[in-house]
Protein backbone atom coordinates (compact mmCIF):
# COMPACT_ATOMS: atom_id res chain seq x y z
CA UNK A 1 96.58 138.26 90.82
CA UNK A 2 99.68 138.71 89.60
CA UNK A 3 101.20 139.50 93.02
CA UNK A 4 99.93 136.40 94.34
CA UNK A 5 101.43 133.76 91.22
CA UNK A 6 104.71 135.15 91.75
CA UNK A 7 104.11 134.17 95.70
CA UNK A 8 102.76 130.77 94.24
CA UNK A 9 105.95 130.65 91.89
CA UNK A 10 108.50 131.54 94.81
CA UNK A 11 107.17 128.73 97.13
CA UNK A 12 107.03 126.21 94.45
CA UNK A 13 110.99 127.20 93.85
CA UNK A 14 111.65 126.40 97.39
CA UNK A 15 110.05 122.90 97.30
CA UNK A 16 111.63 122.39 94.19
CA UNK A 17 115.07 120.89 95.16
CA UNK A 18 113.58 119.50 98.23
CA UNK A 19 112.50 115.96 98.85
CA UNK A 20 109.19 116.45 99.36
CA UNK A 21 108.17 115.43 95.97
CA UNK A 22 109.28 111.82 96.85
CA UNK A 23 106.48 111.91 99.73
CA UNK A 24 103.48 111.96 96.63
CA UNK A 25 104.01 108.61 94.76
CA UNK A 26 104.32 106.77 97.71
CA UNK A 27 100.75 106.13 99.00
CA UNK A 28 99.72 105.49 95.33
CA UNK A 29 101.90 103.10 95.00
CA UNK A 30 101.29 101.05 98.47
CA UNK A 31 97.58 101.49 97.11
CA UNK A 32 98.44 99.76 93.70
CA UNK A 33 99.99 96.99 95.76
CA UNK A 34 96.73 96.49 97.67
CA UNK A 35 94.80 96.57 94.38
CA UNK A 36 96.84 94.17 93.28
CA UNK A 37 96.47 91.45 95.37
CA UNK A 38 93.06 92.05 96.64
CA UNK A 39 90.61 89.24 95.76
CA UNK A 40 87.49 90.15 93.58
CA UNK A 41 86.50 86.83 92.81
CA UNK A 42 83.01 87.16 95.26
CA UNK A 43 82.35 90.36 92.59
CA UNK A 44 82.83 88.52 89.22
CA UNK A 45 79.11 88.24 88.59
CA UNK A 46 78.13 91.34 89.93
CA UNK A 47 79.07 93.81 87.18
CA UNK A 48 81.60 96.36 86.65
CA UNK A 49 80.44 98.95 88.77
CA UNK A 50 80.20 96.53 91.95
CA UNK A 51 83.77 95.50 91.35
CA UNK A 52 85.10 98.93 91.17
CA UNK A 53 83.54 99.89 94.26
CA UNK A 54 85.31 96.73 96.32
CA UNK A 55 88.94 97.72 94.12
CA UNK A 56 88.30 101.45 95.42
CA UNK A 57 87.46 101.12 98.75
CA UNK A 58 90.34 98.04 99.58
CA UNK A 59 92.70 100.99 98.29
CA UNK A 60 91.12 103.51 100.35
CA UNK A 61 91.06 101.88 103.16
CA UNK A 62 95.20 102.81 103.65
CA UNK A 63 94.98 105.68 101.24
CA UNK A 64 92.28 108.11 102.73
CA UNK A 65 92.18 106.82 106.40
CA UNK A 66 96.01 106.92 106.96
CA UNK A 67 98.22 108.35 104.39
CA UNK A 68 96.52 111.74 102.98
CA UNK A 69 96.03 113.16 106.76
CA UNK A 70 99.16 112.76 107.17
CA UNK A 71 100.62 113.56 104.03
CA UNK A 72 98.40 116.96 104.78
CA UNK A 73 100.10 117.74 107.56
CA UNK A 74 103.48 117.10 106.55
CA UNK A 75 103.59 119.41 103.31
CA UNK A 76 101.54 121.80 105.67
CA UNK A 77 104.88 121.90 108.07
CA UNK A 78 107.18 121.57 105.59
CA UNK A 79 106.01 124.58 103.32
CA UNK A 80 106.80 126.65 106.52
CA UNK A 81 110.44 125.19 107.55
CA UNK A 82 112.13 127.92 105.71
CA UNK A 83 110.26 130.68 106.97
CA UNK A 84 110.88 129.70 110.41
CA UNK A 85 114.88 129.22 110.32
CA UNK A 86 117.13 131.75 110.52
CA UNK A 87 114.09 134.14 111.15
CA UNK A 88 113.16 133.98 107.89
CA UNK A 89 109.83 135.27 108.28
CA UNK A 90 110.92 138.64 109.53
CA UNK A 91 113.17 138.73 106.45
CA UNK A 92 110.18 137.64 103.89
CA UNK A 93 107.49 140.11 105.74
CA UNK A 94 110.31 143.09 105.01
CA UNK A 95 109.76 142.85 100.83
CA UNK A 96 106.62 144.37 99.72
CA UNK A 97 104.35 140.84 99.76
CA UNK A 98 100.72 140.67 101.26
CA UNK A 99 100.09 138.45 104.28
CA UNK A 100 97.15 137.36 102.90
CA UNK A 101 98.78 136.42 99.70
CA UNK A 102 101.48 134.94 101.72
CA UNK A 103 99.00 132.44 103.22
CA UNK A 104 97.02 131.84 100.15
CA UNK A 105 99.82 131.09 98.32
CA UNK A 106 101.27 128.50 100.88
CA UNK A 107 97.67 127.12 101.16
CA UNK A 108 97.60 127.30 97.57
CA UNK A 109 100.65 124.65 97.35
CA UNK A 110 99.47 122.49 100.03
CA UNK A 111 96.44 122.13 97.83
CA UNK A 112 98.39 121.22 94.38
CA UNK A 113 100.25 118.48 95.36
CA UNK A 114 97.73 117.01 97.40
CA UNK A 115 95.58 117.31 94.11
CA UNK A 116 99.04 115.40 92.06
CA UNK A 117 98.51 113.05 94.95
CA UNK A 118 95.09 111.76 94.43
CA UNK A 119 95.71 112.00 90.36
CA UNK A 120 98.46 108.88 91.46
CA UNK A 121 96.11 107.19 93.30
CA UNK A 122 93.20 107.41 90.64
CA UNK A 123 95.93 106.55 88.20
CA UNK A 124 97.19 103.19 90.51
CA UNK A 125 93.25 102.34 90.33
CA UNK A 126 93.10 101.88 86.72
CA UNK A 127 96.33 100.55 86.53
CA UNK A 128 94.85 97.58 89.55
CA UNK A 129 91.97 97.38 87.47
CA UNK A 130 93.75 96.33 84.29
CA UNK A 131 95.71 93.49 86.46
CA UNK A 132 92.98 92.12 87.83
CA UNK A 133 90.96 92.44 84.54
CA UNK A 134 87.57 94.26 84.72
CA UNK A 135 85.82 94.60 82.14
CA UNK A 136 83.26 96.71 81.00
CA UNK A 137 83.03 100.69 80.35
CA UNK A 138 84.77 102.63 83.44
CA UNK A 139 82.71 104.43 86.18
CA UNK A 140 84.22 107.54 85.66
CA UNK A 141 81.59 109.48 87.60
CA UNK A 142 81.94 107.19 91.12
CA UNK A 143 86.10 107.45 89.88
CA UNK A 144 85.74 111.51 89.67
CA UNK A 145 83.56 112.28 92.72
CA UNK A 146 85.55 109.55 94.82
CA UNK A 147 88.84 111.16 93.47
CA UNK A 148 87.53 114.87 93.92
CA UNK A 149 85.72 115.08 97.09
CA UNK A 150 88.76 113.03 98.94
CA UNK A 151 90.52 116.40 97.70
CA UNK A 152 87.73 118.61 98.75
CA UNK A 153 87.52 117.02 102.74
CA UNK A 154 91.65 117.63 102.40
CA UNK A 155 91.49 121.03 102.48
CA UNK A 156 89.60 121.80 105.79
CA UNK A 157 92.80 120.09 107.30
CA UNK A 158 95.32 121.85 105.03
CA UNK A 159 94.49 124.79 106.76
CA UNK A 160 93.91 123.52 110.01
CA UNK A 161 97.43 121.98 110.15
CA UNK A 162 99.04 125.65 108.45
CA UNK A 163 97.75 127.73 111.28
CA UNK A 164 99.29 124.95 113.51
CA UNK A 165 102.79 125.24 111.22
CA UNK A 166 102.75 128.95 111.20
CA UNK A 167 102.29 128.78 114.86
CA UNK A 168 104.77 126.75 115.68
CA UNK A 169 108.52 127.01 115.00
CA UNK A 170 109.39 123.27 115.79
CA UNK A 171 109.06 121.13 112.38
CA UNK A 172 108.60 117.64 114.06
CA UNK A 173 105.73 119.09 116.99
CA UNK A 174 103.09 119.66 114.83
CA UNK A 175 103.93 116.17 112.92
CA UNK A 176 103.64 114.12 116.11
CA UNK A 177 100.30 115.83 117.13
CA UNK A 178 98.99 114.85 113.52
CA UNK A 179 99.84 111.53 112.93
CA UNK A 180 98.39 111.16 117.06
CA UNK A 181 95.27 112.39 115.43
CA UNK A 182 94.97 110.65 112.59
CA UNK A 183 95.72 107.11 113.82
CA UNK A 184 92.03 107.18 116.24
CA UNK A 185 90.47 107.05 112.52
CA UNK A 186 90.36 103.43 112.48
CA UNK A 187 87.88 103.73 115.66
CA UNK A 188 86.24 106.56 115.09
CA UNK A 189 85.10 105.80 111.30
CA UNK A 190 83.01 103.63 112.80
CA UNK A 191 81.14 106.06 114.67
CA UNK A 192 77.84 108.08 112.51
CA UNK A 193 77.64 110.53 115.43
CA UNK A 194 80.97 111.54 115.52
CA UNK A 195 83.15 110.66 112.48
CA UNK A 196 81.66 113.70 109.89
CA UNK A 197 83.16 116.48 112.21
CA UNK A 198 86.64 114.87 113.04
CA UNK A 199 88.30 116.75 110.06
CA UNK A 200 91.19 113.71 109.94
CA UNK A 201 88.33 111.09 109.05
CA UNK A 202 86.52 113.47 106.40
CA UNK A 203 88.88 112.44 103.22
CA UNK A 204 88.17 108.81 103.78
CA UNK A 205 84.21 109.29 104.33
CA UNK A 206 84.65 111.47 101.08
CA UNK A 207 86.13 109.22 98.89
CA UNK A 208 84.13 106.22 99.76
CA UNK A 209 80.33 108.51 99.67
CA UNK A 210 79.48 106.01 96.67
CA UNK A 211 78.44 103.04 98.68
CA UNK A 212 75.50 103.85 100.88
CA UNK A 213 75.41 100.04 102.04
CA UNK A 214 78.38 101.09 104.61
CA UNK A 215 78.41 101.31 108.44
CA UNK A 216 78.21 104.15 110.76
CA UNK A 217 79.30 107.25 108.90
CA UNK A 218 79.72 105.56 105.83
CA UNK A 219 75.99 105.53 105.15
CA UNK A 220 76.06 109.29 105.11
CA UNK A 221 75.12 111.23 102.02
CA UNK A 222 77.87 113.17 100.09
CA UNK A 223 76.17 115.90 100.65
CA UNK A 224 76.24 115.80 103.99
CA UNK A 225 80.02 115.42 104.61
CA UNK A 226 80.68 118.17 101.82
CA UNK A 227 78.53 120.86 103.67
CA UNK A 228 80.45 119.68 106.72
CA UNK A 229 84.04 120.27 104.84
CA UNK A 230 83.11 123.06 103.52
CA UNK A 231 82.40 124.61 106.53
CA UNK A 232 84.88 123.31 108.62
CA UNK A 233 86.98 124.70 105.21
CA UNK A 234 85.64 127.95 105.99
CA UNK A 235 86.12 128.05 109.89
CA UNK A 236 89.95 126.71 109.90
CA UNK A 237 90.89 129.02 106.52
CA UNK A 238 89.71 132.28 107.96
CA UNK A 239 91.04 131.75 111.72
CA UNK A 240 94.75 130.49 110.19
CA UNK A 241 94.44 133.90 107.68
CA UNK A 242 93.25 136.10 111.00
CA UNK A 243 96.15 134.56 113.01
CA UNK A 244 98.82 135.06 110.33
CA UNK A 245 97.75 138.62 109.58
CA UNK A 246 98.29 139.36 112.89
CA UNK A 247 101.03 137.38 114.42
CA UNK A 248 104.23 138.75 115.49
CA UNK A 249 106.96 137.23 113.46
């Protein structure tokens, strides 16, 4: 354990002059913007909840279906830049570190700040909520689970796109092939049959579980799309630790 926080500790000191911490606020604050200006008038009479669920899911919408698939896949490449300039990896794999801590602890990082990330965003939904004045005790329970399980369906492509960054030297290749990914979300969210297993439309499914009045995959349980991400979790973790353990740097 104490191996693997000093790993933890050394990658966070990389990041920590770095401009990735810019990257986190951003989509939180787009979101607030959309909060903002979105009308809940048609809600007034329909009670706290209700209105929540309409705030939520008008942030989402750019949040989980655009921005945190991609913001996945750009901390997952840039947590591996270093490594893979001026053979860095050859260098790190010389001291006496674990692979598998190696990994765990990049993972690890991935993992925080995509957590920070989605603390913004639930923080931009109260703050949309005060503006536009809802009233009532908060749903902290839809809030949470929204909040939480967006994290959760994050991870599957955390380490999806960190085998892809390990494997690849190029910094913008793996980028490109993400955001190609991601933007097919806005058609294929529609689809029941095929949107639980496309890991780049699982955070947005996630986060909006709460309303089972949706379309297509929307109208899936929780529990459904969770035992999906966590297997899909499970798959994509172990192959990226497999490769990395055995890789040739």
């Amino acid at each position: 354990m104490h191996a693997y926080l000093r790993l933890l500790a050394s990658e966070h000191l990389k990041l920590s002059k770095s401009f990735i911490w810019l990257l986190l606020p951003i989509s939180p604050l787009l979101s607030l913007a959309i909060g903002v200006f979105v009308s809940l008038d048609s809600y007034e009479t329909a009670g706290t909840f209700a209105q929540y669920a309409l705030l939520v899911s008008a942030m989402a919408a750019f949040h989980a279906m655009l921005f945190l698939p991609i913001l996945t896949g750009i901390l997952s490449a840039f947590i591996c830049r270093y490594e893979h300039t001026g053979g860095g990896w050859k260098q790190l794999l010389t001291l006496p570190v674990s692979r598998s801590g190696l990994f765990l602890a990049k993972f690890s990082l991935v993992a925080i700040l995509l957590a920070v990330t989605q603390l913004l965003f639930l923080g931009a939904v109260l703050l949309a909520a005060i503006y536009q004045g809802i009233d009532g005790d908060l749903p902290w329970k839809m809030l949470l689970t929204g909040i939480g399980s967006g994290w959760l369906a994050c991870l599957p492509l955390a380490a999806l796109q960190l085998l892809v960054s390990v494997s690849w030297s190029s910094f913008a290749a793996p980028l490109v092939i993400n955001v190609m990914l991601t933007i097919p979300n806005m058609l294929i969210l529609n689809s029941e049959r095929f949107a639980p297993f496309y890991p780049w439309a699982q955070p947005m499914l996630a986060m909006l579980s709460f309303s089972n009045e949706g379309f297509g995959a929307f109208a899936l349980p929780l529990e459904n799309i969770l035992i999906t991400v966590m297997g899909s979790f499970v798959l994509f973790f172990a192959a990226g630790l497999l490769y990395f353990n055995r890789k040739e740097m």
